[in-house]
N, C-alpha and C. Protein backbone atom coordinates (compact mmCIF):
# COMPACT_ATOMS: atom_id res chain seq x y z
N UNK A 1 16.39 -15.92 -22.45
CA UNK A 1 15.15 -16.23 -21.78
C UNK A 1 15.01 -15.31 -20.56
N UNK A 2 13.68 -14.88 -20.70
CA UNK A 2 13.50 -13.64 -19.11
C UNK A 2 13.19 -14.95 -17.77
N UNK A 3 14.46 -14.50 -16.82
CA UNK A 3 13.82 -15.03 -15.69
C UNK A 3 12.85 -14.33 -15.08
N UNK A 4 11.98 -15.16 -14.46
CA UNK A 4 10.86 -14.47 -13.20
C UNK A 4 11.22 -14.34 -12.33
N UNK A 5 11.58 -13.77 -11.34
CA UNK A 5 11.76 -13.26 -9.88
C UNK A 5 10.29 -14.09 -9.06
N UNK A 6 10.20 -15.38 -8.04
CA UNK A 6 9.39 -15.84 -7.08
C UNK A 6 8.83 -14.29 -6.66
N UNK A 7 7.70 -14.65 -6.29
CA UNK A 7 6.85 -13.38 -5.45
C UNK A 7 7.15 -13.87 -4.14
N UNK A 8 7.27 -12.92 -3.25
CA UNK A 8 7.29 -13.72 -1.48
C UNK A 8 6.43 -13.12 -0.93
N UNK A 9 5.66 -13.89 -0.07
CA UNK A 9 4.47 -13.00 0.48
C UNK A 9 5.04 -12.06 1.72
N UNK A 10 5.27 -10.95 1.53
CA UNK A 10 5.68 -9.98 2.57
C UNK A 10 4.36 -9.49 3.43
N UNK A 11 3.14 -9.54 3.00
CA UNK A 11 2.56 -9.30 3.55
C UNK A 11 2.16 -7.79 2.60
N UNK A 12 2.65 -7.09 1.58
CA UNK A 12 2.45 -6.00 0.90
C UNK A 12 1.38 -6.11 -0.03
N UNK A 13 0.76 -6.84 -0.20
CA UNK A 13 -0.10 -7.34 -1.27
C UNK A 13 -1.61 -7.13 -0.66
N UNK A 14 -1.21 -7.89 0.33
CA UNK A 14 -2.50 -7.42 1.57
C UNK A 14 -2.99 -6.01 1.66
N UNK A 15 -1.80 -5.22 2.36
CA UNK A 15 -1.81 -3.54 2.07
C UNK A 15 -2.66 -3.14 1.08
N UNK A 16 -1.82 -3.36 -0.02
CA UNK A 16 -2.01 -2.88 -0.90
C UNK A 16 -3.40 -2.84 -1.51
N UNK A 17 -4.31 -4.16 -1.41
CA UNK A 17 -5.41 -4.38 -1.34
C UNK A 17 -6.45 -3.80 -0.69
N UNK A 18 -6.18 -3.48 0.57
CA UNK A 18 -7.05 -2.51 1.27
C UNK A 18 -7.18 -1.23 0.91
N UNK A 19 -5.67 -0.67 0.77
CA UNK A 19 -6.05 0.91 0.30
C UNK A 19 -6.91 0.77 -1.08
N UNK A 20 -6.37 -0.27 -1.78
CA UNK A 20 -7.00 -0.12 -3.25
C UNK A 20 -8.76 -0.01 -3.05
N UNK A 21 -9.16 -0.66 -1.86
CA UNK A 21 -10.51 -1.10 -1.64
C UNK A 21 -10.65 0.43 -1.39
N UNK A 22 -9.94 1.16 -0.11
CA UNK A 22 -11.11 2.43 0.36
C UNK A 22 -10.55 3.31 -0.85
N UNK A 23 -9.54 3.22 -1.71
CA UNK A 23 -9.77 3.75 -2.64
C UNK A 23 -10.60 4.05 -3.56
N UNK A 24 -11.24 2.56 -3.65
CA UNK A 24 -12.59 2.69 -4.41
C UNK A 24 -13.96 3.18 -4.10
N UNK A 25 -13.82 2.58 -2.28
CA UNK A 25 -14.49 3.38 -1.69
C UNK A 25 -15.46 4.48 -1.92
N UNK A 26 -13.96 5.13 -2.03
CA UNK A 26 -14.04 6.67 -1.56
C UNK A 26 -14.26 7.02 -2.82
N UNK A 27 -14.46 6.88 -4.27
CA UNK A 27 -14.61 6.98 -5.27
C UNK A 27 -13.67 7.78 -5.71
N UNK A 28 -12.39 7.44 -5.57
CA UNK A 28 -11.47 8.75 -6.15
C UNK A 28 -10.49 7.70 -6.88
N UNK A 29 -10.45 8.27 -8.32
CA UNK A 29 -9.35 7.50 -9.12
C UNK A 29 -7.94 7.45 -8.74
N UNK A 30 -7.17 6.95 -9.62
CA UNK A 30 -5.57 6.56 -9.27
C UNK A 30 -5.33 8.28 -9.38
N UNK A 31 -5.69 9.07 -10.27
CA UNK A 31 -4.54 9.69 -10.49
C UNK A 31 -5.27 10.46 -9.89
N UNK A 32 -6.53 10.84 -9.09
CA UNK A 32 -7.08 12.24 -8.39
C UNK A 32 -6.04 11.46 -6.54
N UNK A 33 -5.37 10.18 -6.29
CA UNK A 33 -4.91 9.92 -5.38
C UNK A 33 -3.40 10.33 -5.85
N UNK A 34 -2.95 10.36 -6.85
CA UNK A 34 -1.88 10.43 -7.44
C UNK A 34 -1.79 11.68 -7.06
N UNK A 35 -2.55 12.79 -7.29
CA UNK A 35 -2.30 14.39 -6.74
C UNK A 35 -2.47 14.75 -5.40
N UNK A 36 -3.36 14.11 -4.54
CA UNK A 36 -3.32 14.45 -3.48
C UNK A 36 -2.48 14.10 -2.42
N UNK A 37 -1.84 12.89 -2.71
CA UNK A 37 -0.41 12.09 -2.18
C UNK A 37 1.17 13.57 -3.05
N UNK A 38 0.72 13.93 -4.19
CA UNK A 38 1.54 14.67 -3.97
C UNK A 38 2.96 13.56 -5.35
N UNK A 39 2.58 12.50 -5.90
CA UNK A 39 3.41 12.21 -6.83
C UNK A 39 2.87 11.92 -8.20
N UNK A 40 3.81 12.05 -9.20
CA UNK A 40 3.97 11.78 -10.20
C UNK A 40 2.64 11.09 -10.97
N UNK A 41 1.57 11.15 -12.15
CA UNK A 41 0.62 10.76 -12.71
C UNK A 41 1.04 9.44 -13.07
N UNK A 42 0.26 8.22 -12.59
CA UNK A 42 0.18 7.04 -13.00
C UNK A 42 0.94 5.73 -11.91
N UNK A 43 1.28 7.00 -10.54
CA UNK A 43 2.27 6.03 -9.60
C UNK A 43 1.13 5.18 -8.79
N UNK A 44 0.24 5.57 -8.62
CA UNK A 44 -0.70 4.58 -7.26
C UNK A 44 -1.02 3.62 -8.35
N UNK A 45 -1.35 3.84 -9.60
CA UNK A 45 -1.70 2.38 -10.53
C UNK A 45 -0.34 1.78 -10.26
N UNK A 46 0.34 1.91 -10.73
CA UNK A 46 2.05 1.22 -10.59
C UNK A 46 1.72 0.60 -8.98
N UNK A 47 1.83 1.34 -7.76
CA UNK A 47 1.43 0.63 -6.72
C UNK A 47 0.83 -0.59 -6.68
N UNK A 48 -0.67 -0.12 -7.22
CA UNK A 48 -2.01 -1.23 -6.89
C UNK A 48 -1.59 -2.26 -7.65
N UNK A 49 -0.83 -2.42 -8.97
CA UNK A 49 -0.21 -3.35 -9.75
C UNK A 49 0.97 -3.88 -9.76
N UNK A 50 1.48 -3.69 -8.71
CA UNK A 50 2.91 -4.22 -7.79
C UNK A 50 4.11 -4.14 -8.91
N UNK A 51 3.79 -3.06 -9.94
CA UNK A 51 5.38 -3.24 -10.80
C UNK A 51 6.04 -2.11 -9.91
N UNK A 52 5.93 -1.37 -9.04
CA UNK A 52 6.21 -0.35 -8.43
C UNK A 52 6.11 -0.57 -6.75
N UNK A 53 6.81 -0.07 -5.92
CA UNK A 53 6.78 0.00 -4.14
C UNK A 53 6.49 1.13 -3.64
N UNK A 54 6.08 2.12 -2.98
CA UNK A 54 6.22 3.04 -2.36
C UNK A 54 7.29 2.73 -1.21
N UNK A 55 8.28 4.11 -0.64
CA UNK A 55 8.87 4.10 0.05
C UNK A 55 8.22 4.24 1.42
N UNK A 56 8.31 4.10 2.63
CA UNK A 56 8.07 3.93 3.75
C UNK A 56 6.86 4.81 4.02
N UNK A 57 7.38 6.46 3.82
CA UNK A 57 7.18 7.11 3.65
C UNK A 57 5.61 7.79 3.08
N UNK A 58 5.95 7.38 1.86
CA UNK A 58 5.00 7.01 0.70
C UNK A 58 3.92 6.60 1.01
N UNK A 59 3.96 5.33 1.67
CA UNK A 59 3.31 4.60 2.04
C UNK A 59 2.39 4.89 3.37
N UNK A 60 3.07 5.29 4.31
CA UNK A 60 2.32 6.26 5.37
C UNK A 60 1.24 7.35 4.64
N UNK A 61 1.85 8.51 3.55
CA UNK A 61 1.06 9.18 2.95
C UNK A 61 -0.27 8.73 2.15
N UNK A 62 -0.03 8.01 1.26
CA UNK A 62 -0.94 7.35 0.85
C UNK A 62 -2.22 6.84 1.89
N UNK A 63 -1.93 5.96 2.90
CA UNK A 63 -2.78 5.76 3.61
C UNK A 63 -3.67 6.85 4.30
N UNK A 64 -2.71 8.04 4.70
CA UNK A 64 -2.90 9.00 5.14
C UNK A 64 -4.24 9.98 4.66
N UNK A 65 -4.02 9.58 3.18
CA UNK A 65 -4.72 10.56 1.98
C UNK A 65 -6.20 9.74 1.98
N UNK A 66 -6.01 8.47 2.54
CA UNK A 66 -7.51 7.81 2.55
C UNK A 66 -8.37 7.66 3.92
N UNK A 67 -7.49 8.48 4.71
CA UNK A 67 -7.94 8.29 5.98
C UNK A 67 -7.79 6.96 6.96
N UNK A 68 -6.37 6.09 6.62
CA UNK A 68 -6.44 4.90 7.00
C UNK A 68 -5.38 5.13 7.74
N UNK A 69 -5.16 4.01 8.88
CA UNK A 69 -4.06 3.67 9.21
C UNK A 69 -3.23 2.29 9.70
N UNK A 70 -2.21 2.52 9.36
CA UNK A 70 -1.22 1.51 9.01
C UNK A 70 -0.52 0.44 10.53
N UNK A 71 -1.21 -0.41 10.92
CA UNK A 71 -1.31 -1.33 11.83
C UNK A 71 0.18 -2.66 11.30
N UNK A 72 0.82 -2.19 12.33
CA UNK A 72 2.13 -3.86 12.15
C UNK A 72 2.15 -4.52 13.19
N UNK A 73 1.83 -5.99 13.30
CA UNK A 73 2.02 -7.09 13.87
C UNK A 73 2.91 -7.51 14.17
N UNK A 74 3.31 -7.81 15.26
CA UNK A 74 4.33 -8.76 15.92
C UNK A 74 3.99 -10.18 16.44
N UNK A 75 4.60 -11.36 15.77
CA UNK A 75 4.20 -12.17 16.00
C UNK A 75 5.51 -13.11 17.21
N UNK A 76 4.55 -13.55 18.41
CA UNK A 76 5.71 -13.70 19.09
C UNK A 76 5.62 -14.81 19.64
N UNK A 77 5.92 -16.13 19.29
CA UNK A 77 5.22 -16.98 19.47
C UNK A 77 3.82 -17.36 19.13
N UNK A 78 3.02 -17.36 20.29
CA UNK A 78 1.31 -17.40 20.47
C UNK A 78 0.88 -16.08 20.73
N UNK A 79 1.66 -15.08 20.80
CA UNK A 79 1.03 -13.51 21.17
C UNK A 79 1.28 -12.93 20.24
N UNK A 80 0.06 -11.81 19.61
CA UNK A 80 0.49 -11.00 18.98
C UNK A 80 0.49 -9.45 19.21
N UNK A 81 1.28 -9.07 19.19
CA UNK A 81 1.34 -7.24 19.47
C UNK A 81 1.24 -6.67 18.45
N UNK A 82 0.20 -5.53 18.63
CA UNK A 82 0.49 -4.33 17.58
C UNK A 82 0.63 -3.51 17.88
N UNK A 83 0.99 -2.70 16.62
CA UNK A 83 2.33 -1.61 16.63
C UNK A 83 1.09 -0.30 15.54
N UNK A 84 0.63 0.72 16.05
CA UNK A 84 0.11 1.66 15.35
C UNK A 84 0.91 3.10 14.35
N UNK A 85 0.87 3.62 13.64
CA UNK A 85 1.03 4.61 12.97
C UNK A 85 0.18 5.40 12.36
């Protein structure tokens, strides 16, 4: 029997959702983002469909390639700080 692996909300799903949005945006398919990020044909679908992660890295680029940027929260108590890239 295949076990399932729980999903945990990391908060990557969110991400992932947005770029997918100015992706669409911007009217440019997976794989015309797939070349301009610079990897492999069929990886930003793998992304947008969470069987796949981008590395840190990756992930900076990608955003990069849509003109976005990548905002992290600190939650500290009742305050929250952010953190830009």
């Amino acid at each position: 029997m295949k076990q399932v692996k729980p999903k945990i909300d990391d908060g990557f799903t969110d991400v992932v959702q947005q770029l997918r949005g100015l992706r669409e945006k911007k009217q440019l398919s997976q794989r015309a983002l797939d070349h301009i990020i610079g990897v492999t044909d069929g990886v930003v679908g793998k992304w947008e469909a969470d069987t796949r992660r981008p590395s840190s890295y990756l992930l900076s680029c990608w955003a990069q390639a849509l003109g976005a940027r990548i905002t992290l929260e600190e939650k500290d108590g009742d305050e929250t700080q952010s953190i830009s890239a």
